[in-house]
PDB file of N, CA and C in Angstrom:
ATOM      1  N   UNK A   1       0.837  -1.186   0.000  1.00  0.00           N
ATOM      2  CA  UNK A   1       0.000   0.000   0.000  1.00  0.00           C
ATOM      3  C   UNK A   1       0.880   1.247   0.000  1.00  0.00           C
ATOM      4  N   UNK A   2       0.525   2.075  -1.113  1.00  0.00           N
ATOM      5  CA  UNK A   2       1.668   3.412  -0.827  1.00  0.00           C
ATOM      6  C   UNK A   2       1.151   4.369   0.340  1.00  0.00           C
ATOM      7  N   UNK A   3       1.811   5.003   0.576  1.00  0.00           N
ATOM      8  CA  UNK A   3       1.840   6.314   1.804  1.00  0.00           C
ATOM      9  C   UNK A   3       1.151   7.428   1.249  1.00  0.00           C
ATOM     10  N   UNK A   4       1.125   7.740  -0.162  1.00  0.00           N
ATOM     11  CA  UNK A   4       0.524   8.950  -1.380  1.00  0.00           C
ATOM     12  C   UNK A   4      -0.922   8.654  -1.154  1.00  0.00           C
ATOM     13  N   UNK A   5      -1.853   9.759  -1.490  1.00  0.00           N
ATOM     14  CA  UNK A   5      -2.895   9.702  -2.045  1.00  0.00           C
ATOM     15  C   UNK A   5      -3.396  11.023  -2.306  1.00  0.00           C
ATOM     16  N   UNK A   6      -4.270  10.808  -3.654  1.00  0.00           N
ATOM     17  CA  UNK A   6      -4.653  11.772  -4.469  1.00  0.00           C
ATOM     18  C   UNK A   6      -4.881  12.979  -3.760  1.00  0.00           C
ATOM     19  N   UNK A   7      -3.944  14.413  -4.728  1.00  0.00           N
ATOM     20  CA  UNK A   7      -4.264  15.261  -3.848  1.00  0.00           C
ATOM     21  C   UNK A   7      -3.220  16.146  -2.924  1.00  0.00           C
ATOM     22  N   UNK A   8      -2.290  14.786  -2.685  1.00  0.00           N
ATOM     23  CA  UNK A   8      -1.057  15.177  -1.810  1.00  0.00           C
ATOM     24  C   UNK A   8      -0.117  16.053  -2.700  1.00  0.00           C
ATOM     25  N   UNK A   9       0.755  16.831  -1.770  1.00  0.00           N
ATOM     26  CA  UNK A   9       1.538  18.066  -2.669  1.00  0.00           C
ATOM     27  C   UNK A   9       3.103  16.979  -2.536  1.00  0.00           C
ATOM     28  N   UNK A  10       3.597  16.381  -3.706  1.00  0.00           N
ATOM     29  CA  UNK A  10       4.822  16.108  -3.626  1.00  0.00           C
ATOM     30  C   UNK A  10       6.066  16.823  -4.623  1.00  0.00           C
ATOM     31  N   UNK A  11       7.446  16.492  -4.230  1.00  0.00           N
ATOM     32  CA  UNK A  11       8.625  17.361  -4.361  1.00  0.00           C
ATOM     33  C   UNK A  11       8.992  15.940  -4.911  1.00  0.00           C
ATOM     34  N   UNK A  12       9.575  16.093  -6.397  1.00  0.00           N
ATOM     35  CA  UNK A  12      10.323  14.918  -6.858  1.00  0.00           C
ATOM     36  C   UNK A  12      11.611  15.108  -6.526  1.00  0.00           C
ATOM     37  N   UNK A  13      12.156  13.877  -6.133  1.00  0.00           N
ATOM     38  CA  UNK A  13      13.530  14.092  -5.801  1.00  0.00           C
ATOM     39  C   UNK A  13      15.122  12.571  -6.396  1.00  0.00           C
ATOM     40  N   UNK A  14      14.197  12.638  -8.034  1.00  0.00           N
ATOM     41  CA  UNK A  14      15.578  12.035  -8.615  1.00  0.00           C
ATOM     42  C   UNK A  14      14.522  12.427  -9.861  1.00  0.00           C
ATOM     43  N   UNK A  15      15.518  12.328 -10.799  1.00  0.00           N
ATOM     44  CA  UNK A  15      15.447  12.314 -12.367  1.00  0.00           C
ATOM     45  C   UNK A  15      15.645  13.704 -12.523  1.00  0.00           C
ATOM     46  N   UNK A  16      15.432  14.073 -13.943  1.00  0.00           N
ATOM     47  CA  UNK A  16      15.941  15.279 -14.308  1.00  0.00           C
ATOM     48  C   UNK A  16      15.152  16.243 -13.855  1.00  0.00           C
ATOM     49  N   UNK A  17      13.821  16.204 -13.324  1.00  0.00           N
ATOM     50  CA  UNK A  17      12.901  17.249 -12.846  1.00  0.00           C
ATOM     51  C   UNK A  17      12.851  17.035 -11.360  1.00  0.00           C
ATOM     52  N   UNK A  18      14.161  17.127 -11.079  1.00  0.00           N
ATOM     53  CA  UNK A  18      14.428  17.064  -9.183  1.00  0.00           C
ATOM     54  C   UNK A  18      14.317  18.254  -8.908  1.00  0.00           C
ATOM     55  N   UNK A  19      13.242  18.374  -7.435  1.00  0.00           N
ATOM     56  CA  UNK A  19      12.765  20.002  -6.613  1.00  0.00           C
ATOM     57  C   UNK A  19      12.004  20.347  -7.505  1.00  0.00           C
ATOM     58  N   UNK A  20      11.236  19.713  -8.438  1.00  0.00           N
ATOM     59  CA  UNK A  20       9.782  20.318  -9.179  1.00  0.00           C
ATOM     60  C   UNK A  20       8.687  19.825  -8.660  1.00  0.00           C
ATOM     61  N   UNK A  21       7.773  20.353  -7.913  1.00  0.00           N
ATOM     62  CA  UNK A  21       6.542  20.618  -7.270  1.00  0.00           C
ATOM     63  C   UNK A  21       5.348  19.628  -8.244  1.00  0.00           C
ATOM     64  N   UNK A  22       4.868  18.762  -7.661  1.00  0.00           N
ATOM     65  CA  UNK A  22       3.479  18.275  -8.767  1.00  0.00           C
ATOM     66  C   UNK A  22       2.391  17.673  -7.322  1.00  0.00           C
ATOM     67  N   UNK A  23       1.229  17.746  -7.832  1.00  0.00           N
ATOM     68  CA  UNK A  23       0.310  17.250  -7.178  1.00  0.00           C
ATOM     69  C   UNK A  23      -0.248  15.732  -7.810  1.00  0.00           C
ATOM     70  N   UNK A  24      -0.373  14.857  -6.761  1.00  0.00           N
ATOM     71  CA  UNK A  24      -0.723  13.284  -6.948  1.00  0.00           C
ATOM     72  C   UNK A  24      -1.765  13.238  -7.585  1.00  0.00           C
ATOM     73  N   UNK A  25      -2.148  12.865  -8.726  1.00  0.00           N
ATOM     74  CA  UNK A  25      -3.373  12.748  -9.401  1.00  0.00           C
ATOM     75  C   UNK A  25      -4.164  11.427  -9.258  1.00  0.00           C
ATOM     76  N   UNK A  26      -3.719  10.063  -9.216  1.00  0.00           N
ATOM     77  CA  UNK A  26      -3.390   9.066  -8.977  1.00  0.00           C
ATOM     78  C   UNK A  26      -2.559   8.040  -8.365  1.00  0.00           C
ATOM     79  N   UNK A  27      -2.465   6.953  -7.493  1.00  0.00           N
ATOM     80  CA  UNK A  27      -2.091   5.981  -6.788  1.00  0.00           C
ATOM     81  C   UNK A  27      -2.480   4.630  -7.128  1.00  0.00           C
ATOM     82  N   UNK A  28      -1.079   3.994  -8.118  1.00  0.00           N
ATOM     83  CA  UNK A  28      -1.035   2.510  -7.729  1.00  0.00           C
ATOM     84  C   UNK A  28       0.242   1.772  -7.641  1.00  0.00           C
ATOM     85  N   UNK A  29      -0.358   1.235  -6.483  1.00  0.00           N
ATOM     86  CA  UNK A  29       0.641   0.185  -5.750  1.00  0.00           C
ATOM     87  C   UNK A  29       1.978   1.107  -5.705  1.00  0.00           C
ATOM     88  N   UNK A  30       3.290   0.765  -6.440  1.00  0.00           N
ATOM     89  CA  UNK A  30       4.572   1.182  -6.159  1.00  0.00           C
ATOM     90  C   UNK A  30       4.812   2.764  -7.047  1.00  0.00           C
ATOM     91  N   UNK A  31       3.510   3.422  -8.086  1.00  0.00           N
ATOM     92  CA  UNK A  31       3.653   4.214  -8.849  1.00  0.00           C
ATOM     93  C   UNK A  31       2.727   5.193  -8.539  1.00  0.00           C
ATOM     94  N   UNK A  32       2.910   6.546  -8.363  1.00  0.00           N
ATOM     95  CA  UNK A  32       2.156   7.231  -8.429  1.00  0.00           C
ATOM     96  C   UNK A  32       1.735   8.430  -9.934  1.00  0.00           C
ATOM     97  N   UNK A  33       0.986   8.843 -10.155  1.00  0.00           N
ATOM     98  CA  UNK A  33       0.857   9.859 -11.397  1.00  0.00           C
ATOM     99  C   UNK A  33       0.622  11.545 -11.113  1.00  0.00           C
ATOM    100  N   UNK A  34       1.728  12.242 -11.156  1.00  0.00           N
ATOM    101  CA  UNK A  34       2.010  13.577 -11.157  1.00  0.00           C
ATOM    102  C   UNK A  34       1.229  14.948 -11.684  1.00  0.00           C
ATOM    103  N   UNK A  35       0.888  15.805 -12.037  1.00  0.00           N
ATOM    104  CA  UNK A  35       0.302  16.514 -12.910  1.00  0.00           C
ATOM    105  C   UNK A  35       0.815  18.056 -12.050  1.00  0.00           C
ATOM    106  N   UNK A  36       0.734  18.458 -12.912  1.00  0.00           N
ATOM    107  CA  UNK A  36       1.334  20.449 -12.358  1.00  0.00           C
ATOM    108  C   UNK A  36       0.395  21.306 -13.059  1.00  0.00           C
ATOM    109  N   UNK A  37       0.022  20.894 -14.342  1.00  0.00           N
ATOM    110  CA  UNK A  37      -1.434  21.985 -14.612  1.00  0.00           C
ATOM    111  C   UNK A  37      -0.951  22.614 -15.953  1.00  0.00           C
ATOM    112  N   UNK A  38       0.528  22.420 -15.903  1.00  0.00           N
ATOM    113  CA  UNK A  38       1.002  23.544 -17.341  1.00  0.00           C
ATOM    114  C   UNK A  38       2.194  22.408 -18.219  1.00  0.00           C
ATOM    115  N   UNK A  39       3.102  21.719 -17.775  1.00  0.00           N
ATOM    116  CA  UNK A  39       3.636  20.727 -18.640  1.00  0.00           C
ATOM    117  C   UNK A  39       3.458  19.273 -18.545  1.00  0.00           C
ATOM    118  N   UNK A  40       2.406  19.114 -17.112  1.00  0.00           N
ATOM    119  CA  UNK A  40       2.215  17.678 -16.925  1.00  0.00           C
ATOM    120  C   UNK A  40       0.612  18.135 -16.835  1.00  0.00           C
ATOM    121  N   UNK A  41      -0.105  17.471 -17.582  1.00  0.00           N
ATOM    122  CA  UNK A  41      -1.379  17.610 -17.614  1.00  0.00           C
ATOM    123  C   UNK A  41      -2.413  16.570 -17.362  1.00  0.00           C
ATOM    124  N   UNK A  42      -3.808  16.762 -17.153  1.00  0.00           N
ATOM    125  CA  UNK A  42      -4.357  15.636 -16.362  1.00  0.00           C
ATOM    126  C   UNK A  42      -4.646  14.382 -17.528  1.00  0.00           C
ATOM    127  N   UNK A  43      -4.637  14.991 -18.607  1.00  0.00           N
ATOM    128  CA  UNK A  43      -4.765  13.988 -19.601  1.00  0.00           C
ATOM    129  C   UNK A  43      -3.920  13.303 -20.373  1.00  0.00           C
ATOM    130  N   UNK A  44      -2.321  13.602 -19.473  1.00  0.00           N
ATOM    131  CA  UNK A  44      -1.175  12.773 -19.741  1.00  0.00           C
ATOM    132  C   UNK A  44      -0.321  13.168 -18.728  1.00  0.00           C
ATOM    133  N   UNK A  45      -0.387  12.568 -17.453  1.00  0.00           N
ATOM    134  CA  UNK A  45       0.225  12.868 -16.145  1.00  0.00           C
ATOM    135  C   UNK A  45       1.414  11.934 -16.356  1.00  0.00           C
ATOM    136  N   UNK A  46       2.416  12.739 -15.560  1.00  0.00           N
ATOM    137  CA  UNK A  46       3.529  11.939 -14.951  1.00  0.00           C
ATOM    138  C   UNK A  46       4.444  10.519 -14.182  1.00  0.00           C
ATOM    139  N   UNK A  47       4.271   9.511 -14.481  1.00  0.00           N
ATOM    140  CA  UNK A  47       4.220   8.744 -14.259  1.00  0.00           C
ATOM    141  C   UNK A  47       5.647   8.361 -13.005  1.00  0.00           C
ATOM    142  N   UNK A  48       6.029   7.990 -12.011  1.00  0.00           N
ATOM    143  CA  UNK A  48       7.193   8.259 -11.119  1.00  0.00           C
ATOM    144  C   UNK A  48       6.848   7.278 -10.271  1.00  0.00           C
ATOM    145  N   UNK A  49       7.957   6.488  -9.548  1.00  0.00           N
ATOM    146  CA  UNK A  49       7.921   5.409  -8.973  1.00  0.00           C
ATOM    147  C   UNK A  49       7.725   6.066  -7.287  1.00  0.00           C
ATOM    148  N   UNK A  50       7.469   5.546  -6.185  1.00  0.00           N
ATOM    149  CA  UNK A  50       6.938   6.774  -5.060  1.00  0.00           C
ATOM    150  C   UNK A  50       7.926   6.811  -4.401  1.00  0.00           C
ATOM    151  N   UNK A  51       9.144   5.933  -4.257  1.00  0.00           N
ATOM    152  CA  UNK A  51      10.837   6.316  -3.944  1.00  0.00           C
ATOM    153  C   UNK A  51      11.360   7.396  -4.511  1.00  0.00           C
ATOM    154  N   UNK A  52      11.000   7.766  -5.825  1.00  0.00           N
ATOM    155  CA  UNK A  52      11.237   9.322  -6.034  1.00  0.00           C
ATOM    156  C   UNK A  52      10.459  10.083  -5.949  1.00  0.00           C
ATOM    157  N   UNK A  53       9.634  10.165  -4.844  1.00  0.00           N
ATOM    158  CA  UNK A  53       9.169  11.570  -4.771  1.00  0.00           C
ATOM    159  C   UNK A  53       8.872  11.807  -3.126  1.00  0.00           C
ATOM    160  N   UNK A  54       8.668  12.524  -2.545  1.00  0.00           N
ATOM    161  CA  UNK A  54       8.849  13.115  -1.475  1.00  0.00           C
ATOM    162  C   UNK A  54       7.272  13.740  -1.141  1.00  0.00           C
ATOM    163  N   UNK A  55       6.589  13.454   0.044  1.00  0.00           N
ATOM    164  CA  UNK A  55       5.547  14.297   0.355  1.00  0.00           C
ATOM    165  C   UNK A  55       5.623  15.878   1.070  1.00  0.00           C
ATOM    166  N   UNK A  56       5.330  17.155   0.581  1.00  0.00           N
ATOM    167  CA  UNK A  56       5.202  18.110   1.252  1.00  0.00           C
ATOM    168  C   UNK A  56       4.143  18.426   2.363  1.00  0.00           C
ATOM    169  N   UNK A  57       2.964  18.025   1.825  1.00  0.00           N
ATOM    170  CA  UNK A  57       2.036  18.390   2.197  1.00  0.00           C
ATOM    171  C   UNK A  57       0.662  17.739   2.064  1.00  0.00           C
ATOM    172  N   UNK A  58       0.088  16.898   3.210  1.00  0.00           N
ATOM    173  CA  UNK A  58      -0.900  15.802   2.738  1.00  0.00           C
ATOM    174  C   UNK A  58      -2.375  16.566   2.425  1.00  0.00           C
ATOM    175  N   UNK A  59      -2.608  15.959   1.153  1.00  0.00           N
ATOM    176  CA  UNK A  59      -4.206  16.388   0.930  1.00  0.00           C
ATOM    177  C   UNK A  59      -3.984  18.226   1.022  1.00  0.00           C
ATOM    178  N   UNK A  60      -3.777  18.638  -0.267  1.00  0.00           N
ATOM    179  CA  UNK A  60      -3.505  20.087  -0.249  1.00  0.00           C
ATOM    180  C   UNK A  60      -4.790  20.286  -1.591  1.00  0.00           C
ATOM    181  N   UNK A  61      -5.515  19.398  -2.068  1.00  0.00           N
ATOM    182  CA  UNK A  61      -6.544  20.055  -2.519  1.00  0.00           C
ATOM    183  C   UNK A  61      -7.206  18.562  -2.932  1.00  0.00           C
ATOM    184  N   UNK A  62      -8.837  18.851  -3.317  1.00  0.00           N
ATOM    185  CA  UNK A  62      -9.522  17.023  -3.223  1.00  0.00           C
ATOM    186  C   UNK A  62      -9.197  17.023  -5.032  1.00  0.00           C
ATOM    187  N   UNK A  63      -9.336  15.833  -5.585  1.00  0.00           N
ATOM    188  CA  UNK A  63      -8.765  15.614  -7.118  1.00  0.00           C
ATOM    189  C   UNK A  63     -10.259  14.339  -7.303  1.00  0.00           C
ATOM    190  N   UNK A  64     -10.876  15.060  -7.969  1.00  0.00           N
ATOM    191  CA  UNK A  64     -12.554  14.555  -8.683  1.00  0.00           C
ATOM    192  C   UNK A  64     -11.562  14.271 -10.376  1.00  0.00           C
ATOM    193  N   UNK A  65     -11.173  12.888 -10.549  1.00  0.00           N
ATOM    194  CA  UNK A  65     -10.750  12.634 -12.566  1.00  0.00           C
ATOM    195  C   UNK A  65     -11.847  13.155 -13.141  1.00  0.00           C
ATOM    196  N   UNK A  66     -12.697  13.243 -13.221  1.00  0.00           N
ATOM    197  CA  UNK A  66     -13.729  13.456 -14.030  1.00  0.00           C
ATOM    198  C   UNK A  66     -14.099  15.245 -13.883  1.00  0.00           C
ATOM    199  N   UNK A  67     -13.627  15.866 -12.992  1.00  0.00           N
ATOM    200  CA  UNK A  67     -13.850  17.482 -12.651  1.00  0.00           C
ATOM    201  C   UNK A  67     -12.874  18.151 -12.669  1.00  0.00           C
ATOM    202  N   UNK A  68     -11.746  17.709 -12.465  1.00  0.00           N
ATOM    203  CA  UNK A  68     -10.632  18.411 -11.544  1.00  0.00           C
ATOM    204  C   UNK A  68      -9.692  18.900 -13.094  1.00  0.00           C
ATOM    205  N   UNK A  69      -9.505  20.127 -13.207  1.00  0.00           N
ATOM    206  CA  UNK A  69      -8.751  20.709 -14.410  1.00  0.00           C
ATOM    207  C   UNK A  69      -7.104  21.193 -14.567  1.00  0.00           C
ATOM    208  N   UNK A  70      -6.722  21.476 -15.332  1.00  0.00           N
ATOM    209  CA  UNK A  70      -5.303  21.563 -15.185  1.00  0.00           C
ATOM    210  C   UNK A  70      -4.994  22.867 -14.833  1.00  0.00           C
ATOM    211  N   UNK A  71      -5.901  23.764 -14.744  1.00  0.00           N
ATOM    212  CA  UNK A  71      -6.252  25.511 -14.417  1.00  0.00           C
ATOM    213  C   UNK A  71      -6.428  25.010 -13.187  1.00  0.00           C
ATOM    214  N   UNK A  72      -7.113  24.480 -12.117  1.00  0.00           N
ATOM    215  CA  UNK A  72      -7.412  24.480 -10.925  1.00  0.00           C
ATOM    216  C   UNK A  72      -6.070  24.136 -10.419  1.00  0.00           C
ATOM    217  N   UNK A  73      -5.289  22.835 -11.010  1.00  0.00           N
ATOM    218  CA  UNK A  73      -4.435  22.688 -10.097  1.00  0.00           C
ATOM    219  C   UNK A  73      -2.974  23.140 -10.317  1.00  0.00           C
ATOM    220  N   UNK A  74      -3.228  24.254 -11.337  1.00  0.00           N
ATOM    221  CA  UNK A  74      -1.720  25.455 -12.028  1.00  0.00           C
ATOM    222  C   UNK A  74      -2.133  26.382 -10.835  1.00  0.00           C
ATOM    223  N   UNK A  75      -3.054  26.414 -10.556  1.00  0.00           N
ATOM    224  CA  UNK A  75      -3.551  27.672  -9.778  1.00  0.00           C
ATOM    225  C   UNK A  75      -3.500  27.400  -8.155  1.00  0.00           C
ATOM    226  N   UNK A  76      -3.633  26.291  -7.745  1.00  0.00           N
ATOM    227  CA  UNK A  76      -3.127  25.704  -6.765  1.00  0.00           C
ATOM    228  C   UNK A  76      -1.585  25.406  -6.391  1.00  0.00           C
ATOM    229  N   UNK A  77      -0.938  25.006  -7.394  1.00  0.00           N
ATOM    230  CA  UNK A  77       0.623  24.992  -7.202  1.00  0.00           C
ATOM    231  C   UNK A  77       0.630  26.355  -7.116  1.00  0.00           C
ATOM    232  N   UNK A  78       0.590  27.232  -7.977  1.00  0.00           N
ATOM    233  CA  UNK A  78       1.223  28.538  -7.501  1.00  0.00           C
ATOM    234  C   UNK A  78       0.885  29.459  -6.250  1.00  0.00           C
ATOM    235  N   UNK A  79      -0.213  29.061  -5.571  1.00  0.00           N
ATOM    236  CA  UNK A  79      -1.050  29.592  -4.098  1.00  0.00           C
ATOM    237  C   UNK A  79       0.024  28.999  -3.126  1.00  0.00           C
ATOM    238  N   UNK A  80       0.639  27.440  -3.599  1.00  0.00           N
ATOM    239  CA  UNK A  80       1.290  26.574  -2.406  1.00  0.00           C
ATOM    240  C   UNK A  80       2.786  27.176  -2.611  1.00  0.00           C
ATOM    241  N   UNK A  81       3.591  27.868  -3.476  1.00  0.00           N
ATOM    242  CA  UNK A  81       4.934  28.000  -4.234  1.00  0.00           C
ATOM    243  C   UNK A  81       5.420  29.434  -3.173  1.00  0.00           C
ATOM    244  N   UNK A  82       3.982  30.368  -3.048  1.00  0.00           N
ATOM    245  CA  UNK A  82       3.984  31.508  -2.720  1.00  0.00           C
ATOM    246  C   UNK A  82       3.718  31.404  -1.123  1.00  0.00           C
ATOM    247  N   UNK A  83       3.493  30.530  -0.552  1.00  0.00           N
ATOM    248  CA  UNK A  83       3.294  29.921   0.984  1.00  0.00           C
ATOM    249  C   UNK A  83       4.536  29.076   1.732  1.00  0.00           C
ATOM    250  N   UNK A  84       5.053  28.689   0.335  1.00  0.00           N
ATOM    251  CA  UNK A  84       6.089  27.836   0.813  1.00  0.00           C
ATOM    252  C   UNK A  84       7.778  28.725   0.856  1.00  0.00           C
TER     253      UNK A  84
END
């Protein structure tokens, strides 16, 4: 069972987009799926194993697949960027 779930604010921390900010869109098993709103999008999210990535902040906004837009959660990273 991973520790992630949808929603959570994580900090990747290996591959070439190390210290880039994405919110959990999805959770399975050993993989979670990324999205930021402007180069990772909900309709082709990030795919990252959950050893590379790091939790900031649990449940920093709720994630509806079927509602939840890539404007809501561009607009959310940058509310959390400016807090942090």
């Amino acid at each position: 069972m991973s520790k992630y779930e949808a929603g959570d604010l994580v900090c990747s921390v290996a591959g070439h987009d190390k210290n880039e900010l994405y919110i959990v869109y999805e959770v399975q098993k050993n993989w979670v799926s990324l999205v930021d709103g402007k180069y990772k999008l909900v309709t082709k999210p990030k795919m990252k194993k959950c050893k590379h990535v790091e939790r900031i902040k649990k449940k920093v906004m709720e994630i509806k697949p079927e509602e939840t837009t890539d404007l809501q959660i561009k607009h959310c990273l940058k509310v959390l960027r400016k807090s942090l």
